[in-house]
N, C-alpha and C. Protein backbone atom coordinates (compact mmCIF):
# COMPACT_ATOMS: atom_id res chain seq x y z
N UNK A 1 74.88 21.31 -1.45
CA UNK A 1 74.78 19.87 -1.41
C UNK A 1 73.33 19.44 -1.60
N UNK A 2 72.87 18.33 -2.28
CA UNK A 2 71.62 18.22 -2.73
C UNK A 2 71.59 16.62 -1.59
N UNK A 3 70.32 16.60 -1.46
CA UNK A 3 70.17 15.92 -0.12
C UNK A 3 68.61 14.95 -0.88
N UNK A 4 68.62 13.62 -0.56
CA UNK A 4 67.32 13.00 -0.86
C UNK A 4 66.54 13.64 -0.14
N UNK A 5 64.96 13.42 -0.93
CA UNK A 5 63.71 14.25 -0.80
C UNK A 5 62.99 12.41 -0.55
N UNK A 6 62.07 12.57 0.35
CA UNK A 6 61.11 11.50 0.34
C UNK A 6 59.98 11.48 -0.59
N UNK A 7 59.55 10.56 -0.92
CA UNK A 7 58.38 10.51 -2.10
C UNK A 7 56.91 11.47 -1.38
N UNK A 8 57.21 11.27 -0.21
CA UNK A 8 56.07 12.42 0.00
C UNK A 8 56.01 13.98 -0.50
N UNK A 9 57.43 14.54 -0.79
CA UNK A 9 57.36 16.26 -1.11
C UNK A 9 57.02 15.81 -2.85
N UNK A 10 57.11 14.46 -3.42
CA UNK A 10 58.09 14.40 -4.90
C UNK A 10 56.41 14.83 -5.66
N UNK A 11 55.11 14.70 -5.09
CA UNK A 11 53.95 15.26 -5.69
C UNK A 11 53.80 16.74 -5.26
N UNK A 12 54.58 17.37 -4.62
CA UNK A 12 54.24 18.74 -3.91
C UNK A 12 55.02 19.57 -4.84
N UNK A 13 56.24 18.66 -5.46
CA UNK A 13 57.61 19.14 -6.20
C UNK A 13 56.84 19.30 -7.45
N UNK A 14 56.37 18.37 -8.01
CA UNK A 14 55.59 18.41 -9.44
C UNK A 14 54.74 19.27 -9.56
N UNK A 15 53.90 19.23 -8.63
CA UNK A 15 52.91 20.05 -8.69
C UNK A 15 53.49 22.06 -9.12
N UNK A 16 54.14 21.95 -7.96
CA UNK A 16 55.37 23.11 -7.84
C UNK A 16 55.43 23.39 -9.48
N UNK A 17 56.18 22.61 -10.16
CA UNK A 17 56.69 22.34 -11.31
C UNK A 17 55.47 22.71 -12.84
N UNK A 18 54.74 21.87 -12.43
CA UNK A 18 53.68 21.92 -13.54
C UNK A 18 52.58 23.28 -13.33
N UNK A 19 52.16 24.13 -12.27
CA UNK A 19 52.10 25.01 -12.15
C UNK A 19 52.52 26.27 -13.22
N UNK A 20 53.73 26.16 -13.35
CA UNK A 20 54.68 27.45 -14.14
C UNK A 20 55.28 28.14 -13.76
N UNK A 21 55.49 27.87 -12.31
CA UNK A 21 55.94 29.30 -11.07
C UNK A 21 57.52 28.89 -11.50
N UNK A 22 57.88 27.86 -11.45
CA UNK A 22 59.51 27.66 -11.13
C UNK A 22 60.12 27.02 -12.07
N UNK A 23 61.29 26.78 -12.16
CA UNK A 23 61.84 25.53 -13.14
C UNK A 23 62.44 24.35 -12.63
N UNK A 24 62.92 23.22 -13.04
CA UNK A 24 63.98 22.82 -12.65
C UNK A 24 64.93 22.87 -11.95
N UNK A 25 65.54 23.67 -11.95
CA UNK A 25 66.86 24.29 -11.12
C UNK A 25 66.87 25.38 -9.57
N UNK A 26 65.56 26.02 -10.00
CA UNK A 26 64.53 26.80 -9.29
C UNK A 26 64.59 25.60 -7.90
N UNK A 27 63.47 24.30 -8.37
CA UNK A 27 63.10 23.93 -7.14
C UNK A 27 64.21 22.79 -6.53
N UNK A 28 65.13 22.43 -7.35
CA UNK A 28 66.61 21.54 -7.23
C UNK A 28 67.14 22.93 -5.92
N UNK A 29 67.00 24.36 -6.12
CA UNK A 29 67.96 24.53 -4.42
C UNK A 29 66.54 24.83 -3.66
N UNK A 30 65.69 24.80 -4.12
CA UNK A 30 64.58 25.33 -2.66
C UNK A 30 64.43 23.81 -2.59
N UNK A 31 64.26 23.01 -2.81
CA UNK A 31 63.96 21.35 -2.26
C UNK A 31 65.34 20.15 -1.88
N UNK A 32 66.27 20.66 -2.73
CA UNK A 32 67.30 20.03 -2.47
C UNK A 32 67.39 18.42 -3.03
N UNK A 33 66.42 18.53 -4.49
CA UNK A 33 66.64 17.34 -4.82
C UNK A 33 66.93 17.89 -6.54
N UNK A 34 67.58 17.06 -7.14
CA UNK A 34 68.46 17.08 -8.12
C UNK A 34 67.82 17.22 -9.47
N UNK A 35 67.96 18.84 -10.17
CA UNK A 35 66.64 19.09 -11.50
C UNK A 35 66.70 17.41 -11.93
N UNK A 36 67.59 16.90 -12.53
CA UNK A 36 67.31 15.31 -13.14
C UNK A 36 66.04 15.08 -12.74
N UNK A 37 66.46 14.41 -11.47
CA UNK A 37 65.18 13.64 -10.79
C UNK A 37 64.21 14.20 -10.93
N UNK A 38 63.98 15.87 -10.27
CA UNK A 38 62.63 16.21 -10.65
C UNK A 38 62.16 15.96 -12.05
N UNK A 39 63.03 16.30 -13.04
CA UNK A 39 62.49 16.02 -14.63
C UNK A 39 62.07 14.66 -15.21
N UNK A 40 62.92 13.52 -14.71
CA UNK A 40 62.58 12.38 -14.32
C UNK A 40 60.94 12.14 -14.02
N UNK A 41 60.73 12.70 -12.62
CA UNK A 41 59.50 12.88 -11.75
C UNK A 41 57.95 13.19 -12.96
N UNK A 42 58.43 14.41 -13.32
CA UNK A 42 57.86 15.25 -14.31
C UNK A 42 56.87 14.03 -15.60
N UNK A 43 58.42 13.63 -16.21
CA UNK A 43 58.17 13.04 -17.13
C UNK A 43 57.24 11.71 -16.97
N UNK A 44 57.55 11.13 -15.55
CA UNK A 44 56.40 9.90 -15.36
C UNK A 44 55.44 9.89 -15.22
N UNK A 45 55.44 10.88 -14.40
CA UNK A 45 54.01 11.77 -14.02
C UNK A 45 53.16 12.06 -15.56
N UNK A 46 53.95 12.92 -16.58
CA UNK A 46 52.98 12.98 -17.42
C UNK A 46 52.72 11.83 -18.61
N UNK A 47 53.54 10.80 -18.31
CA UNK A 47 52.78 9.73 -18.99
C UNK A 47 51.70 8.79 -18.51
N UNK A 48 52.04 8.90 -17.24
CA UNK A 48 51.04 8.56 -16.35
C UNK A 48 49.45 9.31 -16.37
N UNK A 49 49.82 10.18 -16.62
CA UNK A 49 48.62 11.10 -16.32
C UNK A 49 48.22 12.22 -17.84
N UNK A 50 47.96 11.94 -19.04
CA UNK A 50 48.52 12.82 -20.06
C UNK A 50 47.28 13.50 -19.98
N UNK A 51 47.20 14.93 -20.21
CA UNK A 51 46.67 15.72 -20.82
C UNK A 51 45.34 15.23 -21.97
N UNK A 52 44.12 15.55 -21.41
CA UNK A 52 43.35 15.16 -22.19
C UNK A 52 43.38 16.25 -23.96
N UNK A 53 43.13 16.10 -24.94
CA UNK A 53 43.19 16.68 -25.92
C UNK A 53 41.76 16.64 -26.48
N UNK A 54 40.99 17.76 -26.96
CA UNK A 54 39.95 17.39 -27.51
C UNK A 54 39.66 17.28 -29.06
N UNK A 55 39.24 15.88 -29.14
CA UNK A 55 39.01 15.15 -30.85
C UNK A 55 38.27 16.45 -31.31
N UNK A 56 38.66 16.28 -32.43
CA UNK A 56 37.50 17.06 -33.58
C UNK A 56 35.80 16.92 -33.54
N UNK A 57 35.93 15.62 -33.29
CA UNK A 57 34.51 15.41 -33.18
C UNK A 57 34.00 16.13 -31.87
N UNK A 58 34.59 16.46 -30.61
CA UNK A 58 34.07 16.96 -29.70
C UNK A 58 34.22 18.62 -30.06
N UNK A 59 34.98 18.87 -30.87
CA UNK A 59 35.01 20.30 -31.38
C UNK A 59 33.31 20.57 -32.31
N UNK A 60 33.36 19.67 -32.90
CA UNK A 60 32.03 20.20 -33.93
C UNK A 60 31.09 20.20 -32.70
N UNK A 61 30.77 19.19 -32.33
CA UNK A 61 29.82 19.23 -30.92
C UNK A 61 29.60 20.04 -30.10
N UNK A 62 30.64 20.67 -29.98
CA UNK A 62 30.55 21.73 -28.83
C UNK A 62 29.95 23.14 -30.07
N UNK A 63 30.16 23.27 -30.99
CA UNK A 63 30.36 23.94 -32.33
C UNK A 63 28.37 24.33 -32.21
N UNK A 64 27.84 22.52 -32.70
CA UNK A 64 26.46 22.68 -32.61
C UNK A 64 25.97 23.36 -31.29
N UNK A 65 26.29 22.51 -30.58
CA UNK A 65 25.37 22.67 -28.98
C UNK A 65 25.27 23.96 -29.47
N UNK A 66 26.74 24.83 -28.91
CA UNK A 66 26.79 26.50 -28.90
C UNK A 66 25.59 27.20 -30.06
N UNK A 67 25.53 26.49 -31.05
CA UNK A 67 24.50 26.82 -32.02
C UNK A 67 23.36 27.20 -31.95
N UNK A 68 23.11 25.93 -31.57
CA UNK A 68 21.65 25.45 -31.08
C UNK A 68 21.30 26.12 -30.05
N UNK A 69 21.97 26.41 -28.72
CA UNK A 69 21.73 26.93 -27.64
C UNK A 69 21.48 28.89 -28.14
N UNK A 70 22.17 29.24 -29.10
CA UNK A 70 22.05 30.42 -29.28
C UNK A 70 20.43 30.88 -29.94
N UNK A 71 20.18 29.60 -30.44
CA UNK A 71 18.83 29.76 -31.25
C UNK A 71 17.81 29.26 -30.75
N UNK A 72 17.99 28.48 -29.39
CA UNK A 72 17.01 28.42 -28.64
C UNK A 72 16.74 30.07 -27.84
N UNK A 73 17.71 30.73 -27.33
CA UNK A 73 17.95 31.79 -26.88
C UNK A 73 16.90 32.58 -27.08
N UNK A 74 17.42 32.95 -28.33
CA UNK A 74 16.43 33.61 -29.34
C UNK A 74 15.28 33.51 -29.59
N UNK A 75 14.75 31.91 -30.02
CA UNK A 75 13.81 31.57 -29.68
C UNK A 75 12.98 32.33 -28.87
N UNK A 76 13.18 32.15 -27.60
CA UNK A 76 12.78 32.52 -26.32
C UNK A 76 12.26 33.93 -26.11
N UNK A 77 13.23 34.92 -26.35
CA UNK A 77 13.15 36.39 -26.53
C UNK A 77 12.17 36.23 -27.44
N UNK A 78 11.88 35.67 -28.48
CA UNK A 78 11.35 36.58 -29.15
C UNK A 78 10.11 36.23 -28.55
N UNK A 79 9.71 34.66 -28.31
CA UNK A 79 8.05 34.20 -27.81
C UNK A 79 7.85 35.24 -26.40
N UNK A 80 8.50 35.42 -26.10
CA UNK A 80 8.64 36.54 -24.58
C UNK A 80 8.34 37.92 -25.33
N UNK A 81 8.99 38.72 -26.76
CA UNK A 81 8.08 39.94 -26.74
C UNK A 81 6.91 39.48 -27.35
N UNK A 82 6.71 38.53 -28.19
CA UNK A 82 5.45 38.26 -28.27
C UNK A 82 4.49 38.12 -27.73
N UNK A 83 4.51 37.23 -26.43
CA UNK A 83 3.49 37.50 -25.11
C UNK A 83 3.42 38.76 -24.59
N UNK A 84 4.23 39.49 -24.83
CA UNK A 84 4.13 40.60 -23.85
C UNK A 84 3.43 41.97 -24.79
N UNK A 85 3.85 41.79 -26.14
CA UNK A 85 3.12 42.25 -26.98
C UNK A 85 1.57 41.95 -27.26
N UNK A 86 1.32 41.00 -26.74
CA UNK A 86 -0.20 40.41 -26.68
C UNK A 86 -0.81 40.97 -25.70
N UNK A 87 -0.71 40.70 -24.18
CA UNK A 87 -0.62 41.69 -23.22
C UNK A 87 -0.85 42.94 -23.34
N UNK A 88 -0.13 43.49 -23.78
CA UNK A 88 -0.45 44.84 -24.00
C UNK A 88 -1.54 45.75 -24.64
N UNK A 89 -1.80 44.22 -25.99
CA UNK A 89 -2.41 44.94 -27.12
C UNK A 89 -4.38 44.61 -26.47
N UNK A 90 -4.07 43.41 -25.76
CA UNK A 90 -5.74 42.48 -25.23
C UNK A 90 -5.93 43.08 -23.85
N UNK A 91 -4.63 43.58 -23.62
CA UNK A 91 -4.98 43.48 -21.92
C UNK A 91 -5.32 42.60 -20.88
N UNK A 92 -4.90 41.48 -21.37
CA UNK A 92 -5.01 40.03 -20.68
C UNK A 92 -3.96 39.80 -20.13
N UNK A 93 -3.78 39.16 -18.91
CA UNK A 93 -2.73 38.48 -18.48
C UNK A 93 -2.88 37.05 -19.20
N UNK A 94 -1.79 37.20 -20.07
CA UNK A 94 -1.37 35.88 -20.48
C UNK A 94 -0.68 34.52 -20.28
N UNK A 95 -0.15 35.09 -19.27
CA UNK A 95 1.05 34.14 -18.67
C UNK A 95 0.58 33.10 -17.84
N UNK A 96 0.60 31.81 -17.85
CA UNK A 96 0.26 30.61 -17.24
C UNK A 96 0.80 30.78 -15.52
N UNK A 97 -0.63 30.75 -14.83
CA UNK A 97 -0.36 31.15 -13.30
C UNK A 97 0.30 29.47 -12.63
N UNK A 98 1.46 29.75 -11.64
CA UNK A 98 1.35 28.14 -11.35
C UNK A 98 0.94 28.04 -9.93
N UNK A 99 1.04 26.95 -8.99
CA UNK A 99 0.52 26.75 -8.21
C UNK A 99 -0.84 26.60 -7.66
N UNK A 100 -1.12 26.29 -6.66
CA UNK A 100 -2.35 25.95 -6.34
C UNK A 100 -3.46 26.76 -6.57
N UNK A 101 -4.58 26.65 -7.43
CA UNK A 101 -6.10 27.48 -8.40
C UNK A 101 -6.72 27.98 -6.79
N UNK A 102 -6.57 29.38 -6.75
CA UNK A 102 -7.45 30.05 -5.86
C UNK A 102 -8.87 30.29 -6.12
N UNK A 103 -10.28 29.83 -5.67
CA UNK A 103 -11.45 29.96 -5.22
C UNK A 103 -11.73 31.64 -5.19
């Protein structure tokens, strides 16, 4: 016998639901409310709430950044064996000391 559910379980039910653990029918006998309704539930819920999708334009974007970030990277390494190659070759500490200039 399927028995009303109060609107308080009906976000615990979805959730349940949108997860992937169960189906329909699954949580219709562990909750005791009727697959319909939950699918019902389901369906308002995800118009209510849809799934963001990402535009193309945020695809190229993410495309550059990743780019750019790889070639700053690089960048980096290489000015890093270069200092350190300097270092080695002068015997200088090259590297910019920070904090307060000791006397």
């Amino acid at each position: 016998m399927i028995r009303k559910k109060s609107v308080g379980n009906k976000s615990q039910i979805i959730s349940e639901y949108l997860s992937g653990d169960s189906t329909f029918l699954q949580l219709e006998h562990k909750h005791g409310v009727a697959a319909r309704t939950i699918q019902s539930w389901v369906r308002a819920f995800r118009l209510k709430n849809p799934v963001a999708t990402p535009s193309s334009d945020n695809v190229d974007d993410v495309k550059k950044l990743k780019r750019q970030l790889a070639d700053a990277q690089l960048k980096n390494e290489l000015l890093e064996e270069m200092l350190r190659l300097s270092e080695e070759q002068t015997g200088l500490d090259l590297r910019k000391k920070f904090g307060p200039r000791q006397s």
